[in-house]
Protein backbone atom coordinates (compact mmCIF):
# COMPACT_ATOMS: atom_id res chain seq x y z
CA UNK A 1 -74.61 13.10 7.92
CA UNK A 2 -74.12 11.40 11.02
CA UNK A 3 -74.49 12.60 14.70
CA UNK A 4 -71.56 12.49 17.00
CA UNK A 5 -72.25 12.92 21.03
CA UNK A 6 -69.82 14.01 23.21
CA UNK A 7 -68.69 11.16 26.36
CA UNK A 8 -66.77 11.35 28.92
CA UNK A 9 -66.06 14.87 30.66
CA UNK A 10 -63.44 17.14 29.85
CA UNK A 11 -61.01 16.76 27.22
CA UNK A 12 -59.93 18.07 23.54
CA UNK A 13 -61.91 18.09 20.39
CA UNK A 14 -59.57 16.09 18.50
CA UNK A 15 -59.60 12.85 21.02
CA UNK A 16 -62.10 11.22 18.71
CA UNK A 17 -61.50 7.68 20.67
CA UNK A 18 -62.08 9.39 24.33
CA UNK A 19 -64.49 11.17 24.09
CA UNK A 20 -67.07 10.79 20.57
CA UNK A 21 -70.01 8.53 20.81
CA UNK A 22 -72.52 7.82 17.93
CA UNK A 23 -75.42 7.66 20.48
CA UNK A 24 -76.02 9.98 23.70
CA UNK A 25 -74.26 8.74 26.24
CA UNK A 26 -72.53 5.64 24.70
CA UNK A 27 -69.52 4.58 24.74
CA UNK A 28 -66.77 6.87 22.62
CA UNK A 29 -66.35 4.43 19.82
CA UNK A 30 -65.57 6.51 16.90
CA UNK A 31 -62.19 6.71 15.00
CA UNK A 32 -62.74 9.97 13.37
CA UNK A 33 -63.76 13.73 14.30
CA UNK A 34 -66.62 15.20 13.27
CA UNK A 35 -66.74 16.57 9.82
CA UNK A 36 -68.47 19.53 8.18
CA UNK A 37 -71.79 17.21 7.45
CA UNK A 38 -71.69 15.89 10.62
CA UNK A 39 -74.35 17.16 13.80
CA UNK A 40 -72.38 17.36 17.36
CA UNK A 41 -74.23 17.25 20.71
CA UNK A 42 -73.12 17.85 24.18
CA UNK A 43 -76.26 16.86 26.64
CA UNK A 44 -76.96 15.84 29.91
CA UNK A 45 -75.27 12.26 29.66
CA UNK A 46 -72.11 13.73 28.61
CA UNK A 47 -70.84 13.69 31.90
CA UNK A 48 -72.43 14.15 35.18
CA UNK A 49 -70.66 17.00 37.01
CA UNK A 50 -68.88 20.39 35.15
CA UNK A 51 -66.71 20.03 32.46
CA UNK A 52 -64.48 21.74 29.78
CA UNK A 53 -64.03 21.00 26.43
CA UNK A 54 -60.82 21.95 24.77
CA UNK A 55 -60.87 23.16 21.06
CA UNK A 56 -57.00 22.05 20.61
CA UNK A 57 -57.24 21.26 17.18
CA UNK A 58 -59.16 23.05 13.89
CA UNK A 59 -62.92 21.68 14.67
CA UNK A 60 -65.15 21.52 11.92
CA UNK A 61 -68.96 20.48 12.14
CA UNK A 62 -72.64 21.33 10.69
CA UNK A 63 -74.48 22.27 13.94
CA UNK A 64 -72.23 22.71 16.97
CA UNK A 65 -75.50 22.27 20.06
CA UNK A 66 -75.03 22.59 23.46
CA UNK A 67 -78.40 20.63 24.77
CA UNK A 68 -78.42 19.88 27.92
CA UNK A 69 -76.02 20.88 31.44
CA UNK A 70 -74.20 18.31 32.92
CA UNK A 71 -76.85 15.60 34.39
CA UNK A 72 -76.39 16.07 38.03
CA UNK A 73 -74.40 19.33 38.73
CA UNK A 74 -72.04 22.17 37.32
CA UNK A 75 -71.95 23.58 33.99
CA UNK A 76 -69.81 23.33 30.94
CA UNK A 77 -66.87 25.59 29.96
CA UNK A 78 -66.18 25.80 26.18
CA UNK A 79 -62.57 26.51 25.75
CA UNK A 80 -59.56 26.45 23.75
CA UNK A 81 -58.27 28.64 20.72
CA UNK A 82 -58.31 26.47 17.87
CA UNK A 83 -60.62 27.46 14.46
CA UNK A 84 -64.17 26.31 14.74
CA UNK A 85 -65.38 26.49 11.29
CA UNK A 86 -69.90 25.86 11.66
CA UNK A 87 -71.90 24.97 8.59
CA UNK A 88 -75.37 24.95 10.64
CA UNK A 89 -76.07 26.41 13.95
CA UNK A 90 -74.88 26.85 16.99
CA UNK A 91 -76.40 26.88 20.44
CA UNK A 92 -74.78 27.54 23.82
CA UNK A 93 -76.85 27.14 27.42
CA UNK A 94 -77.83 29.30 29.65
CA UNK A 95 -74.97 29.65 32.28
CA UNK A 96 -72.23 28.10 30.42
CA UNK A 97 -68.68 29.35 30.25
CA UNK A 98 -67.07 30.47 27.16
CA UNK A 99 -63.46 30.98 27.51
CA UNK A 100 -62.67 30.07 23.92
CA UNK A 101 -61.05 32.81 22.03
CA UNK A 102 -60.11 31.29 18.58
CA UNK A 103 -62.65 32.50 15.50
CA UNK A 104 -65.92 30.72 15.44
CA UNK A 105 -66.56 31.12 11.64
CA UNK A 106 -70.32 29.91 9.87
CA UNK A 107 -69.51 28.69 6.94
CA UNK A 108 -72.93 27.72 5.67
């Protein structure tokens, strides 16, 4: 299991090199997407202001967690219409915008 943190603002799901970090707020150094053992965060030193994330690709993970709004101001918008397939939880914020509208399937 490994924990991969989201960097960088918006941008797809499948840009592992753009936008995955293996430490909040680091820089996205990861050649692969998150897998089904693997935890993925989005927190306050994701990016500073609103962003989206894009679901543009099938997106597996264990626990999909929405921690933390952006650091300074705005929200996050969850979008896309790709497959999210969940083998933990899932938790969205407070105030955040869900546009996605593929299936969000738990698979655990």
């Amino acid at each position: 299991m490994a924990n991969f943190y989201w960097v960088g603002g918006s941008g797809n799901t499948s840009d592992a090199t753009n936008h995955w970090a293996t430490v909040s707020g680091g820089a996205p150094n990861v050649a692969n997407v998150p897998t089904s053992a693997d935890d993925v965060h989005w927190d306050a030193a994701s990016n500073t202001t609103a962003y989206t994330v894009t679901v543009d690709a099938d997106f597996t993970c264990r626990d999909l967690m929405f921690d933390a709004a952006p650091s300074v101001s705005g929200t996050i918008t969850f979008a896309g219409s790709a497959l999210v397939l969940c083998y933990g939880s899932v938790k969205f914020l407070s105030g955040m915008l869900v546009t996605h509208t593929g299936q969000l399937r738990f698979q655990a």
